[in-house]
PDB file of N, CA and C in Angstrom:
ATOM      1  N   UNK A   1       0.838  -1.180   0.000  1.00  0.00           N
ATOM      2  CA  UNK A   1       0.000   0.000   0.000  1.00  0.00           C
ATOM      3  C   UNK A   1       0.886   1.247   0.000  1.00  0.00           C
ATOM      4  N   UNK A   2       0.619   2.192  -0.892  1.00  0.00           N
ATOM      5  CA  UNK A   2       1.425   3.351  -1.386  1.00  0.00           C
ATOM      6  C   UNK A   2       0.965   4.073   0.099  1.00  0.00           C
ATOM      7  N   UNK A   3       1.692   5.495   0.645  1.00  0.00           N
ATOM      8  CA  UNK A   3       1.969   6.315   1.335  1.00  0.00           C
ATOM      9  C   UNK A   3       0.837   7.335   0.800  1.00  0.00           C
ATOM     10  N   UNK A   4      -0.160   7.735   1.261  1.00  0.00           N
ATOM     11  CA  UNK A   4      -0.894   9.263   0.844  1.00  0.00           C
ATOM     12  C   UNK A   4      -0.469   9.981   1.762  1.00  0.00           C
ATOM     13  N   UNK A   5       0.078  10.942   1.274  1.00  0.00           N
ATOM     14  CA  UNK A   5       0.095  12.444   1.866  1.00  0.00           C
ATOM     15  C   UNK A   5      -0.964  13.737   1.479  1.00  0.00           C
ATOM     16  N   UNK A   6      -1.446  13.730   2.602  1.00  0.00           N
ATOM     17  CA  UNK A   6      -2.934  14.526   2.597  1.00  0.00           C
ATOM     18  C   UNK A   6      -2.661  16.123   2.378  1.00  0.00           C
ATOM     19  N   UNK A   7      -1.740  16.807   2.229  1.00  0.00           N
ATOM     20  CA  UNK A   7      -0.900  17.707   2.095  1.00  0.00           C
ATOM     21  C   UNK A   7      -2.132  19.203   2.423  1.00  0.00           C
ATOM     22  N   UNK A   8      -2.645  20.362   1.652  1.00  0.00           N
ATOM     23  CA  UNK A   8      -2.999  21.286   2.077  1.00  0.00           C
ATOM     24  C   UNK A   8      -4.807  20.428   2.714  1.00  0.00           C
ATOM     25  N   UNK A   9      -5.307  19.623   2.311  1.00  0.00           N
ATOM     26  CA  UNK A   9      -6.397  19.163   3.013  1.00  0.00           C
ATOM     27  C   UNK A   9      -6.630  19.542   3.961  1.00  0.00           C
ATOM     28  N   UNK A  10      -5.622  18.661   5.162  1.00  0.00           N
ATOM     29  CA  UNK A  10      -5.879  18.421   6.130  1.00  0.00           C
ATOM     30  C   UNK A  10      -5.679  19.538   6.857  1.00  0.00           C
ATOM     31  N   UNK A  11      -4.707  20.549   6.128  1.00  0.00           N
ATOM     32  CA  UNK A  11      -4.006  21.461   6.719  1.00  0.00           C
ATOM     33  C   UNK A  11      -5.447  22.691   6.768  1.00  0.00           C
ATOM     34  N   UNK A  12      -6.118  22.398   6.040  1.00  0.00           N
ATOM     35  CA  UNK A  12      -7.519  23.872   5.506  1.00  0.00           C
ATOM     36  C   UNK A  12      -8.313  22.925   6.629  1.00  0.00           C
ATOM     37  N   UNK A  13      -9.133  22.091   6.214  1.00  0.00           N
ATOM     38  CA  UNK A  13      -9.382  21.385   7.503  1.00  0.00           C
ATOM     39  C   UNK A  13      -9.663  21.587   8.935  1.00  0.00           C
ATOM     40  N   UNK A  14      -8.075  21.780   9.582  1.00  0.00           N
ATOM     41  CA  UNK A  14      -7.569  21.781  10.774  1.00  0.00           C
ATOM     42  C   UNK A  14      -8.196  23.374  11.029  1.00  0.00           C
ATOM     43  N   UNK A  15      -7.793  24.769  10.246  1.00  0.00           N
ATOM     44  CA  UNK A  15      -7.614  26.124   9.881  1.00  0.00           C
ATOM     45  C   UNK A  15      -9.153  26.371  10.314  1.00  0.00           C
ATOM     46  N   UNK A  16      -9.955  25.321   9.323  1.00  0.00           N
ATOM     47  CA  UNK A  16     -11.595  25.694   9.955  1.00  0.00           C
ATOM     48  C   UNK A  16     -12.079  25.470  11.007  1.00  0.00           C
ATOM     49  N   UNK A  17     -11.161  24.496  11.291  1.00  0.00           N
ATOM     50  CA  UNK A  17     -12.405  24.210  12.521  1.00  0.00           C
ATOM     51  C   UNK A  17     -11.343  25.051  13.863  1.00  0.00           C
ATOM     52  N   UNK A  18     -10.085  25.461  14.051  1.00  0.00           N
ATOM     53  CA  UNK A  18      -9.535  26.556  14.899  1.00  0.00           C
ATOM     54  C   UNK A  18     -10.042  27.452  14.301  1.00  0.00           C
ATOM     55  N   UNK A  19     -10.609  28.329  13.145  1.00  0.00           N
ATOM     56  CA  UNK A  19     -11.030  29.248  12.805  1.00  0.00           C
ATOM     57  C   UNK A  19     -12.588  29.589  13.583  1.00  0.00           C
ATOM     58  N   UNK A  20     -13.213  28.296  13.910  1.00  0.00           N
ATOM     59  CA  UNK A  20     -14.371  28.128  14.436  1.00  0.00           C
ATOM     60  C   UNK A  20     -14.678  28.898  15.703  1.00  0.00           C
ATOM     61  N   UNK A  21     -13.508  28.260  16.130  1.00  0.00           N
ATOM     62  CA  UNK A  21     -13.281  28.344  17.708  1.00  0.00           C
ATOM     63  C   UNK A  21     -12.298  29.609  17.937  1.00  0.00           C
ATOM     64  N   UNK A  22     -12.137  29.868  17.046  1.00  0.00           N
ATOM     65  CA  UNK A  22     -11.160  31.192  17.496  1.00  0.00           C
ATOM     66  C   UNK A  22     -11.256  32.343  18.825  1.00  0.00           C
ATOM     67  N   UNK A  23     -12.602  32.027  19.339  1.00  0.00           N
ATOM     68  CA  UNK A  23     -13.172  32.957  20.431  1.00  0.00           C
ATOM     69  C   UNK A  23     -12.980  32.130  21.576  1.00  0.00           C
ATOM     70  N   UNK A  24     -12.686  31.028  21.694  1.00  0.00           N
ATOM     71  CA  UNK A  24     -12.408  30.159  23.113  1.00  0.00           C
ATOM     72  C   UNK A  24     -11.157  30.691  23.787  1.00  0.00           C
ATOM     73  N   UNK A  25     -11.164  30.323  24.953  1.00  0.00           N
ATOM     74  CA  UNK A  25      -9.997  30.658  25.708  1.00  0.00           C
ATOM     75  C   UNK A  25      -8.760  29.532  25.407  1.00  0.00           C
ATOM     76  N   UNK A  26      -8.108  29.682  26.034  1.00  0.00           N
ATOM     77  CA  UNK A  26      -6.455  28.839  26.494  1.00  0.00           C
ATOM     78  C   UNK A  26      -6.865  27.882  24.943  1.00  0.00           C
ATOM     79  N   UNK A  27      -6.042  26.645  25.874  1.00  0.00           N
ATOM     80  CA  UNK A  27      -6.515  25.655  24.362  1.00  0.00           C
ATOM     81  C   UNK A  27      -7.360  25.203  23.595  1.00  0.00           C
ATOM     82  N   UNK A  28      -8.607  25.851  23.865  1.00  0.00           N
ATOM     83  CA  UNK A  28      -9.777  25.528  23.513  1.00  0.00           C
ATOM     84  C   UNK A  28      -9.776  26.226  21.374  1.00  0.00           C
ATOM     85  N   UNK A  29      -9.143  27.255  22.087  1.00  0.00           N
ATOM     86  CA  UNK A  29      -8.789  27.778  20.474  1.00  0.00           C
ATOM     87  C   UNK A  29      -7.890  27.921  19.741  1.00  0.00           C
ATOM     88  N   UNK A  30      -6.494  26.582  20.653  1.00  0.00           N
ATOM     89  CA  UNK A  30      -5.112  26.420  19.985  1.00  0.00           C
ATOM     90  C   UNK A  30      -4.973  25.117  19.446  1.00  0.00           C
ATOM     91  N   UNK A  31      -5.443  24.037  20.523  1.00  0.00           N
ATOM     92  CA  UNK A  31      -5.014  23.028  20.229  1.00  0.00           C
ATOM     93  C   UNK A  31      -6.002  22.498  19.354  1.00  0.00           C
ATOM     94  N   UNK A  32      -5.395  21.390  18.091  1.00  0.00           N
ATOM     95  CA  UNK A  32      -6.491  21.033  17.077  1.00  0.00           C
ATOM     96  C   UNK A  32      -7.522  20.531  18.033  1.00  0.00           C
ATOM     97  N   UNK A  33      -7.075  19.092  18.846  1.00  0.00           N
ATOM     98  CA  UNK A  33      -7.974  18.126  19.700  1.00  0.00           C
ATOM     99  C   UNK A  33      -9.300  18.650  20.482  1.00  0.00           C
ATOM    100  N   UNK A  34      -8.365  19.802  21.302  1.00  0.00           N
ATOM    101  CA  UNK A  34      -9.495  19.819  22.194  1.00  0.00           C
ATOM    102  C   UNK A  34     -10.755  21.318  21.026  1.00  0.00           C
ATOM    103  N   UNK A  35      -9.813  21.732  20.642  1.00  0.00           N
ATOM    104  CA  UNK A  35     -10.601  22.836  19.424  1.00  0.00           C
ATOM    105  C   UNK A  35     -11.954  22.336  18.812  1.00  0.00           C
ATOM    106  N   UNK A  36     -11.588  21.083  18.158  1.00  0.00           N
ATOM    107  CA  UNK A  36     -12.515  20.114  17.584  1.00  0.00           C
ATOM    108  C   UNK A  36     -13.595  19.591  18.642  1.00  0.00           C
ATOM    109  N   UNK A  37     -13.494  19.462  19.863  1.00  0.00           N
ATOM    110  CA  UNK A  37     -14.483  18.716  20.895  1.00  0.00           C
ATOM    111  C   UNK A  37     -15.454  20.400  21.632  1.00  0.00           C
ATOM    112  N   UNK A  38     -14.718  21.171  21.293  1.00  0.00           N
ATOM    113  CA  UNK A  38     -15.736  22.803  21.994  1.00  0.00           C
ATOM    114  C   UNK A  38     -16.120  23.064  20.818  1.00  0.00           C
ATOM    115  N   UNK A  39     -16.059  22.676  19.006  1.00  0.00           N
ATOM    116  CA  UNK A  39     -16.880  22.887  18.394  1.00  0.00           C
ATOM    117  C   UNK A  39     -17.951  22.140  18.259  1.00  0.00           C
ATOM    118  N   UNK A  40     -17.572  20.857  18.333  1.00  0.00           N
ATOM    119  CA  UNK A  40     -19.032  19.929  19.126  1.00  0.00           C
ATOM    120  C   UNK A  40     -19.643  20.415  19.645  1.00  0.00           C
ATOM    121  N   UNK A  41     -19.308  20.597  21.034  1.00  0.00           N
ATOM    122  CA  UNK A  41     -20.180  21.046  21.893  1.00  0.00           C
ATOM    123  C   UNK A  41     -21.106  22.191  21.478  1.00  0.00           C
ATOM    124  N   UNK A  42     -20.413  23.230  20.826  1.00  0.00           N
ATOM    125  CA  UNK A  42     -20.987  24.343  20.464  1.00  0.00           C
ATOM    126  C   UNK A  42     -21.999  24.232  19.602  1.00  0.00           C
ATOM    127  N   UNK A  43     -21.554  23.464  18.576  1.00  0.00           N
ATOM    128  CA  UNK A  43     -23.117  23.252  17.699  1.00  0.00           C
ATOM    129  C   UNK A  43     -24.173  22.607  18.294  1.00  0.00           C
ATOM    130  N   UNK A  44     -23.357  22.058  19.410  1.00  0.00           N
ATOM    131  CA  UNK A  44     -24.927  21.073  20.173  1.00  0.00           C
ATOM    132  C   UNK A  44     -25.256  21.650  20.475  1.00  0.00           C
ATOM    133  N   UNK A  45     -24.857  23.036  21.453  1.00  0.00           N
ATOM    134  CA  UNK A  45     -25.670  24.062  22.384  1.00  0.00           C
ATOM    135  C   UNK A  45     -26.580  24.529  21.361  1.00  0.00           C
ATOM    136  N   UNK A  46     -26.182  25.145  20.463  1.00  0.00           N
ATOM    137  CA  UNK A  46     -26.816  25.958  19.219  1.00  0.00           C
ATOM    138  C   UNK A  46     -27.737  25.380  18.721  1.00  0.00           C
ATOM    139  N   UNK A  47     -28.154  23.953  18.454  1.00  0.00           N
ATOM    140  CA  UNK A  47     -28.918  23.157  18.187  1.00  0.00           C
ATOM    141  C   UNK A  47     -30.231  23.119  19.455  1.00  0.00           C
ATOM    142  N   UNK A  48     -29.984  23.014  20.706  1.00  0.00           N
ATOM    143  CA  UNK A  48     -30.766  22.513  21.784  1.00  0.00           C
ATOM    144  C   UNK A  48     -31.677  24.203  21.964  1.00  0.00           C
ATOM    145  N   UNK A  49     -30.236  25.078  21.762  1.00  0.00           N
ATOM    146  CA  UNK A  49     -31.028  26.175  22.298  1.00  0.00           C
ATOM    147  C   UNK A  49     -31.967  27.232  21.100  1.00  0.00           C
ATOM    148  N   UNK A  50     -31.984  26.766  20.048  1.00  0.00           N
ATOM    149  CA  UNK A  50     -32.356  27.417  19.195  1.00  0.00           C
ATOM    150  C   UNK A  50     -33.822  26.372  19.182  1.00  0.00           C
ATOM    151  N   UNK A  51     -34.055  25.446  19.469  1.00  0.00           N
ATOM    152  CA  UNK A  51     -35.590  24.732  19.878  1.00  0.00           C
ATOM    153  C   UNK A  51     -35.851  25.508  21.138  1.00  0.00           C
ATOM    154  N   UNK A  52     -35.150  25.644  22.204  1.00  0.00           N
ATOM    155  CA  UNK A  52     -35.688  26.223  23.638  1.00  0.00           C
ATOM    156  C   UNK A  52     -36.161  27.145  22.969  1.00  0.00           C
ATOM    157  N   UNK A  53     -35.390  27.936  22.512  1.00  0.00           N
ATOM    158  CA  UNK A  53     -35.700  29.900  22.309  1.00  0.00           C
ATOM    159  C   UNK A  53     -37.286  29.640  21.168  1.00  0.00           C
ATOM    160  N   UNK A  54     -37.321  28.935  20.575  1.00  0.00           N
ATOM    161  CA  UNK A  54     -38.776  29.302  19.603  1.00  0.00           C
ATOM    162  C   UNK A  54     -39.814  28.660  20.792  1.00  0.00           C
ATOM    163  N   UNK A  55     -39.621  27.916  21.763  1.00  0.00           N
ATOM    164  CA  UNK A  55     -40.448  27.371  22.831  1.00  0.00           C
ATOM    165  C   UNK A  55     -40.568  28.576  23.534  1.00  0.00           C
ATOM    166  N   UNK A  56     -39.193  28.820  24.004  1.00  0.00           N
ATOM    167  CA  UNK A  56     -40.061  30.774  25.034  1.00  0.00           C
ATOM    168  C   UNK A  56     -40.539  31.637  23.975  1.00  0.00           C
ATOM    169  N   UNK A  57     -40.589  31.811  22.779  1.00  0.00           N
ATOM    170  CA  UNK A  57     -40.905  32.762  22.561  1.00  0.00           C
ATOM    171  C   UNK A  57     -42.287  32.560  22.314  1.00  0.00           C
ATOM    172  N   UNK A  58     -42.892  31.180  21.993  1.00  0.00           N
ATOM    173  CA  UNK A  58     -44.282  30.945  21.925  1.00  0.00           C
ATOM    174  C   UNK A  58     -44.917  31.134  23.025  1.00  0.00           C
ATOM    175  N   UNK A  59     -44.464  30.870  24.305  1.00  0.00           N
ATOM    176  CA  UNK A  59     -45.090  30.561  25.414  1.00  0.00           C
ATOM    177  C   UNK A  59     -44.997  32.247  26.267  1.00  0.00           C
ATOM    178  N   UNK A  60     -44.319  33.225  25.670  1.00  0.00           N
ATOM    179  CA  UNK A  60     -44.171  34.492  25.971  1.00  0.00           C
ATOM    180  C   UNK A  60     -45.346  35.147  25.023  1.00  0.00           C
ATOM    181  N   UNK A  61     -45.568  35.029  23.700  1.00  0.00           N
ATOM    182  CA  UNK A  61     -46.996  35.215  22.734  1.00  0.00           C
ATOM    183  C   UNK A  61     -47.936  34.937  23.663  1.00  0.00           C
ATOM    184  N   UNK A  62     -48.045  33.500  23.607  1.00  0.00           N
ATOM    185  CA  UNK A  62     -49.370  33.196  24.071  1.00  0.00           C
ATOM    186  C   UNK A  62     -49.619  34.001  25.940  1.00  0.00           C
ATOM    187  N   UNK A  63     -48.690  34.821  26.788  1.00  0.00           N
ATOM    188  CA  UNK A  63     -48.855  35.327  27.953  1.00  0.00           C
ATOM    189  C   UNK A  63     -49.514  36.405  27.387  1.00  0.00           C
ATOM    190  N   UNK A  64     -48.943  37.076  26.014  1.00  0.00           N
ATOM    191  CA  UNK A  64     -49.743  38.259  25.935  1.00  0.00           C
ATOM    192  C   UNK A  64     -50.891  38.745  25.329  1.00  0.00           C
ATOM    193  N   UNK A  65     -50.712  37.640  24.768  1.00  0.00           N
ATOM    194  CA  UNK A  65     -52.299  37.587  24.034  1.00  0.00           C
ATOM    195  C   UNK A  65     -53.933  37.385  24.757  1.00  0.00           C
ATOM    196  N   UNK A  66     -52.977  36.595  25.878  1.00  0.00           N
ATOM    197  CA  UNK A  66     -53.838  36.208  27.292  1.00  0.00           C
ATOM    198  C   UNK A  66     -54.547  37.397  27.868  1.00  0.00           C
ATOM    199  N   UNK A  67     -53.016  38.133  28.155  1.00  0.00           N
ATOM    200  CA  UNK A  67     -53.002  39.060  29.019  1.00  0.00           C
ATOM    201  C   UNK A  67     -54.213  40.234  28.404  1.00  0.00           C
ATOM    202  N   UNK A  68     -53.902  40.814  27.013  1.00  0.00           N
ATOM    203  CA  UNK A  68     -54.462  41.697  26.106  1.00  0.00           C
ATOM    204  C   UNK A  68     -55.814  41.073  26.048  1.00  0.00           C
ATOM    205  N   UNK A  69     -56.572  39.887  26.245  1.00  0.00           N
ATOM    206  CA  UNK A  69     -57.788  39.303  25.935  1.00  0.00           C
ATOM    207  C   UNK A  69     -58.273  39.466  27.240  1.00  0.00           C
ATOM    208  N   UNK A  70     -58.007  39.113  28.262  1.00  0.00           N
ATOM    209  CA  UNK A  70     -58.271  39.225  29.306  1.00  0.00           C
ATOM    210  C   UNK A  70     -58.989  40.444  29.933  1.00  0.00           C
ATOM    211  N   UNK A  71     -58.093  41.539  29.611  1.00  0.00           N
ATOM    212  CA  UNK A  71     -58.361  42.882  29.419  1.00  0.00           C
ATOM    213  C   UNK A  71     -59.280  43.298  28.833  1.00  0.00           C
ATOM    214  N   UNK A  72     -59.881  42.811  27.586  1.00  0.00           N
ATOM    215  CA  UNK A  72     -61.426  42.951  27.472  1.00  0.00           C
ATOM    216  C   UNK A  72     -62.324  41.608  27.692  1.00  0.00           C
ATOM    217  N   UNK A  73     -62.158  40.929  28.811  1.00  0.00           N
ATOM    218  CA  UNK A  73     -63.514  40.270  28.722  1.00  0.00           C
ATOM    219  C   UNK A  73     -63.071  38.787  28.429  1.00  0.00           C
ATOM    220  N   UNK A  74     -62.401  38.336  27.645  1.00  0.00           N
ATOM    221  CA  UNK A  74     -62.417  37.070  27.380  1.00  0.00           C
ATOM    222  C   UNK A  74     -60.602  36.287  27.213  1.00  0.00           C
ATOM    223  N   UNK A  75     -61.150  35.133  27.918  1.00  0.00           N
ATOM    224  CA  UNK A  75     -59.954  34.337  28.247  1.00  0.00           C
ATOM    225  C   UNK A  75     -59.175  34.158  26.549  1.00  0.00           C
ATOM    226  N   UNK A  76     -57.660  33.315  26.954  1.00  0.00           N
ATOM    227  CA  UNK A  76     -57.313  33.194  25.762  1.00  0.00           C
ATOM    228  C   UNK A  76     -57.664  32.089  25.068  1.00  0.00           C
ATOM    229  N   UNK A  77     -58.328  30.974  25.921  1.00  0.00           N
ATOM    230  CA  UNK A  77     -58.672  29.952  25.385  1.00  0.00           C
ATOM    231  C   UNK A  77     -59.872  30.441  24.618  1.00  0.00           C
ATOM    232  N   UNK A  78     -60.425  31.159  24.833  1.00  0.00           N
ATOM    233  CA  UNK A  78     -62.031  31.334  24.250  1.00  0.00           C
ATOM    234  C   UNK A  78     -61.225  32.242  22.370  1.00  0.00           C
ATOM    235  N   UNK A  79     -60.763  33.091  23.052  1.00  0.00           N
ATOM    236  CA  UNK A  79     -60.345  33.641  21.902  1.00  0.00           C
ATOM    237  C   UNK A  79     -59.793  32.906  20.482  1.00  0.00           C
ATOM    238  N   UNK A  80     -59.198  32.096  20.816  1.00  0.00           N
ATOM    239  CA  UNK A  80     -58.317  31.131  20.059  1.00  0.00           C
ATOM    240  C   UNK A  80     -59.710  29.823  19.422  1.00  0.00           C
ATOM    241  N   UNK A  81     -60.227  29.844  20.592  1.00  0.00           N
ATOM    242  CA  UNK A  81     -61.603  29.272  20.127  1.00  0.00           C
ATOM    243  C   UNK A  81     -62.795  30.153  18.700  1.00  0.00           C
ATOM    244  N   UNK A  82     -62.768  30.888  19.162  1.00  0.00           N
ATOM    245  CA  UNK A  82     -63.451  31.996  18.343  1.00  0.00           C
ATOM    246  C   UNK A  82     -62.478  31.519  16.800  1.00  0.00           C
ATOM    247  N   UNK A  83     -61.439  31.971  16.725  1.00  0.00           N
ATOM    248  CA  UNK A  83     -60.568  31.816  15.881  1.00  0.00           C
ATOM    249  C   UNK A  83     -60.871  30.884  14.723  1.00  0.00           C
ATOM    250  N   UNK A  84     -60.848  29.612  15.555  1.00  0.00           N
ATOM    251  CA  UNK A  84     -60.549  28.828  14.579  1.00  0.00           C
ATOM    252  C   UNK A  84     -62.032  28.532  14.284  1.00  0.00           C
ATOM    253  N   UNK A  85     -63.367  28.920  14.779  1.00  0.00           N
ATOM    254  CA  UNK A  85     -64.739  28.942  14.533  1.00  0.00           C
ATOM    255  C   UNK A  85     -64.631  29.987  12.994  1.00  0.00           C
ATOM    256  N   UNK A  86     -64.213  30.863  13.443  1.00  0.00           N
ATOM    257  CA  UNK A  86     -63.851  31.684  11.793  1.00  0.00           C
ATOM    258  C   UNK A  86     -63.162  30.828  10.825  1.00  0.00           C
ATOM    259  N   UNK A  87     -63.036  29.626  11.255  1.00  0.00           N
ATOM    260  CA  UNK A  87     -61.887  29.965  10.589  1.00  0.00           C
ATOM    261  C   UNK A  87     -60.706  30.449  10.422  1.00  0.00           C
ATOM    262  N   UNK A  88     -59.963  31.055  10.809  1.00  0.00           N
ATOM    263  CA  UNK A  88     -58.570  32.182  10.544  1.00  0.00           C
ATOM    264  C   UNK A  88     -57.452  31.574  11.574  1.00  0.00           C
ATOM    265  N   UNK A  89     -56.849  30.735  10.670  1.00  0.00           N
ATOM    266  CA  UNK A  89     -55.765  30.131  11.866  1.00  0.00           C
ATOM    267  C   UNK A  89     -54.868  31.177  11.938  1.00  0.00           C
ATOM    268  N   UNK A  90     -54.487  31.060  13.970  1.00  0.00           N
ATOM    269  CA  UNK A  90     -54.215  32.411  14.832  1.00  0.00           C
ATOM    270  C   UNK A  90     -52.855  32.562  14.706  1.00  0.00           C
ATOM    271  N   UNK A  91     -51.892  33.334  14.114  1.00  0.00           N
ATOM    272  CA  UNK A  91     -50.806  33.848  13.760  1.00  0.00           C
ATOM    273  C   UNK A  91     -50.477  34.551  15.153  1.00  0.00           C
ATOM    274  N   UNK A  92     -49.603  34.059  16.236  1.00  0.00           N
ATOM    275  CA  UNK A  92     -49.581  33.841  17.762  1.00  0.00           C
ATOM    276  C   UNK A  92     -48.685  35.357  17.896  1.00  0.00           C
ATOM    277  N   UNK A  93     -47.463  35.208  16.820  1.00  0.00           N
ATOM    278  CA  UNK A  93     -46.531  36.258  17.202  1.00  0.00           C
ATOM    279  C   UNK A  93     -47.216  37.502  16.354  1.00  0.00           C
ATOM    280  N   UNK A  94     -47.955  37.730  15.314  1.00  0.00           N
ATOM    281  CA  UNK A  94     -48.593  38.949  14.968  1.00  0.00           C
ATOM    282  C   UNK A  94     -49.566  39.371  16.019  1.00  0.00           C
ATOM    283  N   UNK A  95     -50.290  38.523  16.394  1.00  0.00           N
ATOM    284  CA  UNK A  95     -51.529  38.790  17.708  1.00  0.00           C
ATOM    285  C   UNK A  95     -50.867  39.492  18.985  1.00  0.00           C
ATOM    286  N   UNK A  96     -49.658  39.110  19.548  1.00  0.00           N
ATOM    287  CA  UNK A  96     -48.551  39.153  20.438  1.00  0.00           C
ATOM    288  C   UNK A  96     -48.075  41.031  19.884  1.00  0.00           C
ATOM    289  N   UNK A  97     -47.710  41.101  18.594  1.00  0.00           N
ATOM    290  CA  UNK A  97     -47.354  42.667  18.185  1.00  0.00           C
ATOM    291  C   UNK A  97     -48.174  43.509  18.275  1.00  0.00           C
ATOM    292  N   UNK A  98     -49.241  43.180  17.858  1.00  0.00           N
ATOM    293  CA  UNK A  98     -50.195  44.076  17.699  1.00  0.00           C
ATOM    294  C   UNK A  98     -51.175  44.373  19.512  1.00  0.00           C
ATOM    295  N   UNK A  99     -51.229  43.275  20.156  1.00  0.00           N
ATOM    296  CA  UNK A  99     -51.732  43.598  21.474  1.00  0.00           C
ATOM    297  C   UNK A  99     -50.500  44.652  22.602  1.00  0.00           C
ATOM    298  N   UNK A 100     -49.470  44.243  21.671  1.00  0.00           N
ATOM    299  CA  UNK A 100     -48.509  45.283  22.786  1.00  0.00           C
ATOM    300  C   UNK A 100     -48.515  46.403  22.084  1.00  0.00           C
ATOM    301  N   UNK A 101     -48.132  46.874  20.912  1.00  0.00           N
ATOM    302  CA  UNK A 101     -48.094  48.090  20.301  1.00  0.00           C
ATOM    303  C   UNK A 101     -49.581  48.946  19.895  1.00  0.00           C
ATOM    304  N   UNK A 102     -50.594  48.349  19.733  1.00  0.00           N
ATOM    305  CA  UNK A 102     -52.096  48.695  19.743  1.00  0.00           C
ATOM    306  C   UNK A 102     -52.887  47.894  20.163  1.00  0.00           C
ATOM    307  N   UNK A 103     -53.221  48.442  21.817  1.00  0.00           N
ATOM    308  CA  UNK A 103     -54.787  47.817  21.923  1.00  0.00           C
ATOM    309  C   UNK A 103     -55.687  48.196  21.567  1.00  0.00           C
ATOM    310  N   UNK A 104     -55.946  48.950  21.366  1.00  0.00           N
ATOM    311  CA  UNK A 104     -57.390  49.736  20.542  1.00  0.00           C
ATOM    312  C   UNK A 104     -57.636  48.737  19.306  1.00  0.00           C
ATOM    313  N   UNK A 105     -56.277  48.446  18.213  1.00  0.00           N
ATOM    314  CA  UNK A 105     -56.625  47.577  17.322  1.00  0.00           C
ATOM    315  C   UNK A 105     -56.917  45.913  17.561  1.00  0.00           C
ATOM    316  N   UNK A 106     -56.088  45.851  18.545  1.00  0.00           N
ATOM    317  CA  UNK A 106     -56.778  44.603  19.569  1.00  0.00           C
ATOM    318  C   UNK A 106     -58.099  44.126  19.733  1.00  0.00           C
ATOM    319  N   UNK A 107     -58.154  45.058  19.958  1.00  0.00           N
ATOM    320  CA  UNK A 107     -59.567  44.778  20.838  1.00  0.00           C
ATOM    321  C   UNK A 107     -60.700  44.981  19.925  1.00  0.00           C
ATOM    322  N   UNK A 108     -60.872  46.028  18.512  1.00  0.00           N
ATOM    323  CA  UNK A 108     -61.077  45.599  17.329  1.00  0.00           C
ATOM    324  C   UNK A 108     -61.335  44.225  16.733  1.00  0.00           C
ATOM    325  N   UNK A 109     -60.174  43.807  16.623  1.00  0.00           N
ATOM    326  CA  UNK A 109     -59.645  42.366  16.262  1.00  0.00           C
ATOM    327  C   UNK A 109     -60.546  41.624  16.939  1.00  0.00           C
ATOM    328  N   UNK A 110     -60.742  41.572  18.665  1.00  0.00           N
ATOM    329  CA  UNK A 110     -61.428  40.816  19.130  1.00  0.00           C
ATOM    330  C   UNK A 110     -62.799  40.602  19.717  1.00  0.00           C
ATOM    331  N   UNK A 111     -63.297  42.343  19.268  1.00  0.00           N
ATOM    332  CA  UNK A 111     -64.732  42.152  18.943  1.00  0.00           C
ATOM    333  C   UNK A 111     -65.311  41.805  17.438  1.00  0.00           C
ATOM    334  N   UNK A 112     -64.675  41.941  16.617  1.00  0.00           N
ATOM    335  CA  UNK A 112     -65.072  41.226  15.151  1.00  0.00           C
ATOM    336  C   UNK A 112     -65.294  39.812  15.178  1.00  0.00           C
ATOM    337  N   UNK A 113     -63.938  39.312  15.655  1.00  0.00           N
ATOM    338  CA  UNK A 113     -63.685  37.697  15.821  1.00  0.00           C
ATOM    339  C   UNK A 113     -64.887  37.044  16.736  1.00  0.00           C
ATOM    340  N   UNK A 114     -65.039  37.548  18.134  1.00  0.00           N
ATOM    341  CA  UNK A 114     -66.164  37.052  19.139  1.00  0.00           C
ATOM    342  C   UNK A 114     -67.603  36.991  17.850  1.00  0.00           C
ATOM    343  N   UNK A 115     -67.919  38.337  17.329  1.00  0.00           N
ATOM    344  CA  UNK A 115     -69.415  38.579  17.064  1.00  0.00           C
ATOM    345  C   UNK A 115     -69.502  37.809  15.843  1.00  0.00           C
TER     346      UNK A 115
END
C-alpha cells in the first residue's frame, strides 16, 4: 500500500475548525484536539437552544395575548376558540405585536372575531 500524503487538506481542515473556535480561551482555540471537541459542543448548544428559544418565545406570545384578551372580557382559550370557529388560523406572534403596540386595534380584532 502506497503512502498518501494529505498535504494542504488536512491542513484547511484543521484552519476551519480553529477558525471556528477562534473565540475560546487557552486551548480551547489552539489546540487542534481539544478545538474540535468545543466545536461539538458548540453546535450542540446551538442546536438545543435554538428549539428552547422558539419554545419561550411561543409561550411568551401566548402570555400576551392572554393578558391583552383578558383585558377585554375574554380568556385566551375562548379567543383562540373563536378563531378557529372563523376559521382564521391564529398567527400567535402577529396577535402578540399588535396587542402590545395597539390595543385599541386589539380589541377591534377581538370584537369582530367574538361577534
Amino acid at each position: 500500500m502506497t503512502r498518501v500524503k494529505r498535504g494542504y487538506i488536512a491542513r484547511k481542515r484543521r484552519k476551519r475548525i480553529l477558525a471556528f473556535t477562534s473565540g475560546s480561551q487557552g486551548g480551547h482555540s489552539k489546540l487542534f484536539r481539544t478545538a474540535n471537541q468545543q466545536k461539538t459542543r458548540a453546535l450542540v448548544s446551538a442546536q438545543r437552544d435554538k428549539t428552547r428559544r422558539k419554545r419561550d418565545l411561543r409561550r411568551l406570545w401566548i402570555t400576551r395575548i392572554n393578558a391583552a384578551s383578558r383585558a377585554n372580557g375574554v380568556s385566551y382559550n375562548k379567543f383562540i376558540q373563536y378563531l378557529y370557529k372563523r376559521q382564521l388560523p391564529p398567527n400567535r406572534k402577529t396577535l402578540a405585536q399588535i396587542s402590545v403596540s395597539d390595543c385599541n386595534c386589539f380589541s377591534t380584532i377581538l370584537k369582530n372575531v367574538i361577534l
